[in-house]
N, C-alpha and C. Protein backbone atom coordinates (compact mmCIF):
# COMPACT_ATOMS: atom_id res chain seq x y z
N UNK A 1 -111.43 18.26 -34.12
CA UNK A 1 -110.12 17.97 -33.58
C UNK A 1 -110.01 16.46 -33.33
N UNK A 2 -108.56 15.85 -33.76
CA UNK A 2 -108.82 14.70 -33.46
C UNK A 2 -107.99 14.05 -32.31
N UNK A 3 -108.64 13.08 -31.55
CA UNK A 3 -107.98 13.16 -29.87
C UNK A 3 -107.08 12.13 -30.00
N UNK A 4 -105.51 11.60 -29.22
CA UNK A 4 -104.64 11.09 -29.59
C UNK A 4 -105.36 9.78 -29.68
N UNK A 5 -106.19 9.16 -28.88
CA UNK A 5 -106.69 8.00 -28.68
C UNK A 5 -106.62 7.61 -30.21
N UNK A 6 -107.40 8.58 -31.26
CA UNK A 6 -107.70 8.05 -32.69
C UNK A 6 -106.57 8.22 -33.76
N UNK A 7 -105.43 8.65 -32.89
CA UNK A 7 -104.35 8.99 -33.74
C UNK A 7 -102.67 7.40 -34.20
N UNK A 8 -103.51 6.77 -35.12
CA UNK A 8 -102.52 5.36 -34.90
C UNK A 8 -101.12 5.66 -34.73
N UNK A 9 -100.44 5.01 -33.98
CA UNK A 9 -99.55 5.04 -33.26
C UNK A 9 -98.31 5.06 -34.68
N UNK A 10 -96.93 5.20 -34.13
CA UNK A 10 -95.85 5.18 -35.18
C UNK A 10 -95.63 3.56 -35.14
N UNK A 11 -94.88 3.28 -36.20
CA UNK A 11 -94.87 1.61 -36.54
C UNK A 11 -93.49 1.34 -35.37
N UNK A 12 -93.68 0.15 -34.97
CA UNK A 12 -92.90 -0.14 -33.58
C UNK A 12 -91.82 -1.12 -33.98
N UNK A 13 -92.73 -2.10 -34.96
CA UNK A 13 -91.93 -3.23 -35.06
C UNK A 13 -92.05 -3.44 -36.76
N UNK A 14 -90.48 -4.19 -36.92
CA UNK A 14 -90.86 -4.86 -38.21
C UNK A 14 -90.98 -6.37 -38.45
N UNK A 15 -91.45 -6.97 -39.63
CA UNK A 15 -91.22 -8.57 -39.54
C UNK A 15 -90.37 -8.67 -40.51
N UNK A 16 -89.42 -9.67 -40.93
CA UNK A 16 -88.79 -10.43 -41.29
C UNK A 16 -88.26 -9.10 -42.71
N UNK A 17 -89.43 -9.33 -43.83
CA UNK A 17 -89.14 -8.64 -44.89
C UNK A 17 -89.20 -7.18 -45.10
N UNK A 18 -89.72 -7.11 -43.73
CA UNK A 18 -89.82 -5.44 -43.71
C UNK A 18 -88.31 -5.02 -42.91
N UNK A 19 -87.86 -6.27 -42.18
CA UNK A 19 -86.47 -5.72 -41.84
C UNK A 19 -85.80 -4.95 -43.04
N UNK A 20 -85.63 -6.32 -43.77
CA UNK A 20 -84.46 -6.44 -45.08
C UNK A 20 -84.83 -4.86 -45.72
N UNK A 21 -86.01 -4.69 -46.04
CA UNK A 21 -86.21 -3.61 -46.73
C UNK A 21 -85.55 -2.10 -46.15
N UNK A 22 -86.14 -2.13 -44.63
CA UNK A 22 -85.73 -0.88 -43.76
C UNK A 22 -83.91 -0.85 -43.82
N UNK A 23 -83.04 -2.15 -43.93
CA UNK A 23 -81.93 -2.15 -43.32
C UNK A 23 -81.67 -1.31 -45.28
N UNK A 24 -82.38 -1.73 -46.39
CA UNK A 24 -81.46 -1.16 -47.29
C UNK A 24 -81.71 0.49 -47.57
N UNK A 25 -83.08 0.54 -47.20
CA UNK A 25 -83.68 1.84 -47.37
C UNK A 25 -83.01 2.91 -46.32
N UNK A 26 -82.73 2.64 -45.03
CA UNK A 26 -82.91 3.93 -44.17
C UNK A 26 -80.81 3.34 -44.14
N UNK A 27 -79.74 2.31 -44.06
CA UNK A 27 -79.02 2.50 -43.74
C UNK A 27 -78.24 1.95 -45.11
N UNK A 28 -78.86 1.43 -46.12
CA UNK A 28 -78.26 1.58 -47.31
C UNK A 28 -77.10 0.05 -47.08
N UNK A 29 -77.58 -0.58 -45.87
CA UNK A 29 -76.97 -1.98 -46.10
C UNK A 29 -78.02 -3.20 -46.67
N UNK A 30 -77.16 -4.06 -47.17
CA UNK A 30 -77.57 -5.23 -48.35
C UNK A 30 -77.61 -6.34 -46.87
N UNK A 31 -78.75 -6.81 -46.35
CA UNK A 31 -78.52 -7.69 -45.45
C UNK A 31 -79.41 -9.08 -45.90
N UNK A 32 -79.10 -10.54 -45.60
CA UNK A 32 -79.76 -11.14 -45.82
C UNK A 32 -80.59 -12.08 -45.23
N UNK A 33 -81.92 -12.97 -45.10
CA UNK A 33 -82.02 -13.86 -44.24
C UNK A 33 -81.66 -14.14 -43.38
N UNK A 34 -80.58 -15.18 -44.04
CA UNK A 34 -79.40 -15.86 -43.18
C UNK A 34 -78.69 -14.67 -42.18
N UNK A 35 -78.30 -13.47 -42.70
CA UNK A 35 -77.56 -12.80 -41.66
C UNK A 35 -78.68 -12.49 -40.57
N UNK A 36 -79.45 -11.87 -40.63
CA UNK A 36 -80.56 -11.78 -39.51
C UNK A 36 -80.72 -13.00 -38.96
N UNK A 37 -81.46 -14.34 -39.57
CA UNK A 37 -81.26 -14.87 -38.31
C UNK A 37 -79.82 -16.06 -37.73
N UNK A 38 -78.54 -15.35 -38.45
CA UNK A 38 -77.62 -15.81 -37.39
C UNK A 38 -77.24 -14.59 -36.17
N UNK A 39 -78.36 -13.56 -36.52
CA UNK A 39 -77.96 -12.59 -34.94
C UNK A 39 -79.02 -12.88 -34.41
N UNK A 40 -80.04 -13.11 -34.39
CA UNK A 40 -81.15 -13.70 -33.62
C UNK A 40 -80.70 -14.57 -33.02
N UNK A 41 -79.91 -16.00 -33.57
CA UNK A 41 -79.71 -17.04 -32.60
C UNK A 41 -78.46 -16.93 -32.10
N UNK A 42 -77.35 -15.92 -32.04
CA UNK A 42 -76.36 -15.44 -31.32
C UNK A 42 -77.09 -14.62 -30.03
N UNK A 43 -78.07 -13.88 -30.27
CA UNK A 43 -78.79 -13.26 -29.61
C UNK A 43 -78.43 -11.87 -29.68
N UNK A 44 -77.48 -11.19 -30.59
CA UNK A 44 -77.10 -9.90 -30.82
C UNK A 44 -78.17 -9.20 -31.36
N UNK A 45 -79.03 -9.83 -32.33
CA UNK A 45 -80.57 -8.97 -32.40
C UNK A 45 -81.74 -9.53 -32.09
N UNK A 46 -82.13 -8.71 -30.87
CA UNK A 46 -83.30 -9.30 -30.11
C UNK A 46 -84.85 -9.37 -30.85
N UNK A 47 -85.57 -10.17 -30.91
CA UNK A 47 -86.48 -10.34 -31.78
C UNK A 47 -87.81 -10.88 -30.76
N UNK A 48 -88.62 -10.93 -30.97
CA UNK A 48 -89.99 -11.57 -30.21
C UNK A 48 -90.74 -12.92 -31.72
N UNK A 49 -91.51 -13.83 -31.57
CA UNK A 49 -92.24 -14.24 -32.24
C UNK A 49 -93.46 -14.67 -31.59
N UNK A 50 -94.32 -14.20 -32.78
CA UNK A 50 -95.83 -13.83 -32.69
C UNK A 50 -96.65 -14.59 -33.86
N UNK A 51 -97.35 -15.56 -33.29
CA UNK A 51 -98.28 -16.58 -34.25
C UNK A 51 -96.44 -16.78 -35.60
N UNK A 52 -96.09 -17.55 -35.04
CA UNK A 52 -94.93 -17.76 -35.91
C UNK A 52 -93.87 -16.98 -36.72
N UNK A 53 -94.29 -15.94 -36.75
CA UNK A 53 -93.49 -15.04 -37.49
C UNK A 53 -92.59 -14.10 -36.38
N UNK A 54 -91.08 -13.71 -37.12
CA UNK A 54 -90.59 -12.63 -36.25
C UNK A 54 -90.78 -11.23 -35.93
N UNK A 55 -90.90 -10.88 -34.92
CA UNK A 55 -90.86 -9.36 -35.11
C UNK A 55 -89.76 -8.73 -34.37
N UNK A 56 -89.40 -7.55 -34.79
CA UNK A 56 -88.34 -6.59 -34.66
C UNK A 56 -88.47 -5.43 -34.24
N UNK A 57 -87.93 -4.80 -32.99
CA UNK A 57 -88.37 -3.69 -32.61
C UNK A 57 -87.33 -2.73 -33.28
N UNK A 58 -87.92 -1.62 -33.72
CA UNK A 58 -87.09 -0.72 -34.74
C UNK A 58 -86.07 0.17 -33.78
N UNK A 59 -85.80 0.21 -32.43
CA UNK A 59 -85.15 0.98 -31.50
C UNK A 59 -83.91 -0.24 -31.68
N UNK A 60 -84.23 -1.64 -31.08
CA UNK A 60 -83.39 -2.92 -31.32
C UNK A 60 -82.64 -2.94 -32.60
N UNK A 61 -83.40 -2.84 -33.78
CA UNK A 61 -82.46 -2.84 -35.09
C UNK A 61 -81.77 -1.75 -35.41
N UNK A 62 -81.95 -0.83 -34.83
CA UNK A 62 -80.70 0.23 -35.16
C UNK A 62 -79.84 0.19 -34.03
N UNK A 63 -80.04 -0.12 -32.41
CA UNK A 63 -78.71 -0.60 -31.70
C UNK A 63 -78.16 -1.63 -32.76
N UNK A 64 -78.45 -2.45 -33.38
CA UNK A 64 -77.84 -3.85 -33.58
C UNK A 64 -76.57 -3.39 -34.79
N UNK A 65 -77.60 -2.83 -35.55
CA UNK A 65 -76.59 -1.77 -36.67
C UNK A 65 -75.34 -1.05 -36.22
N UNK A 66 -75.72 -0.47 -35.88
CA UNK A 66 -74.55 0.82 -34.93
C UNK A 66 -74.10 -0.23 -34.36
N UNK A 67 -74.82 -1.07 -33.51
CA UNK A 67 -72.79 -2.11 -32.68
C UNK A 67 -72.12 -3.05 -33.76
N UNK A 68 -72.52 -3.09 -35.34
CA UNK A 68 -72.23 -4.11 -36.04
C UNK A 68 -71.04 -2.84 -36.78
N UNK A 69 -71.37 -1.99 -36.71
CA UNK A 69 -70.75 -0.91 -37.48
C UNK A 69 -69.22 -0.68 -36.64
N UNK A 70 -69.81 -0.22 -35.44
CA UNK A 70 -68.82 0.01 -34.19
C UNK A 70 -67.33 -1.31 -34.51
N UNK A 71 -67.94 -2.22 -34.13
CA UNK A 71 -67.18 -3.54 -34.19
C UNK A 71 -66.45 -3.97 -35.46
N UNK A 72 -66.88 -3.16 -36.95
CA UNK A 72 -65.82 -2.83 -38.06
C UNK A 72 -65.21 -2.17 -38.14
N UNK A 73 -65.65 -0.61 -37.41
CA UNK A 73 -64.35 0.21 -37.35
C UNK A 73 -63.72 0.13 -36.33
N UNK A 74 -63.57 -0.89 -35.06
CA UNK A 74 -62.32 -1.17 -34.22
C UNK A 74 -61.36 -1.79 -35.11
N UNK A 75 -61.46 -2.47 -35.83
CA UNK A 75 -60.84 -3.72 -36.33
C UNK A 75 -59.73 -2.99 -37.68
C-alpha cells in the first residue's frame, strides 16, 4: 500500500509556457506573452517569481479566465 506521504502531489502551479499551453488546451483560448504579462502588471493575474521565472497558480488562472470572460459578456 502506498502512504499519501509517497503519493506526488497534483501540479499547483504553471510557468510561463505551460500557461500558454493550459490556456489553449483546457479553455481553447489563443493567449499570448504579451497578454499574460500585461495582466500580471495590471495585477488582474496574480503570479509569484521564483529564481527568475513566473509561476502561476492554476486556481488563479482560471479565476482570471472566468472574470476576463464575465467582463465580455457584460459588454
Amino acid at each position: 500500500m502506498i502512504t499519501p506521504a509517497l503519493v506526488k502531489p497534483a501540479r499547483l502551479y504553471l510557468n510561463l509556457e505551460s500557461l500558454i499551453a493550459y490556456c489553449r488546451e483546457v479553455y481553447d483560448l489563443p493567449v499570448s506573452k504579451i497578454t499574460i504579462y500585461r495582466a500580471v502588471k495590471s495585477g488582474s493575474l496574480p503570479s509569484m517569481k521564483v529564481n527568475g521565472r513566473l509561476l502561476f497558480r492554476i486556481s488563479d488562472v482560471e479565476r482570471w479566465i472566468e472574470g476576463s470572460s464575465e467582463k465580455k459578456g457584460d459588454a
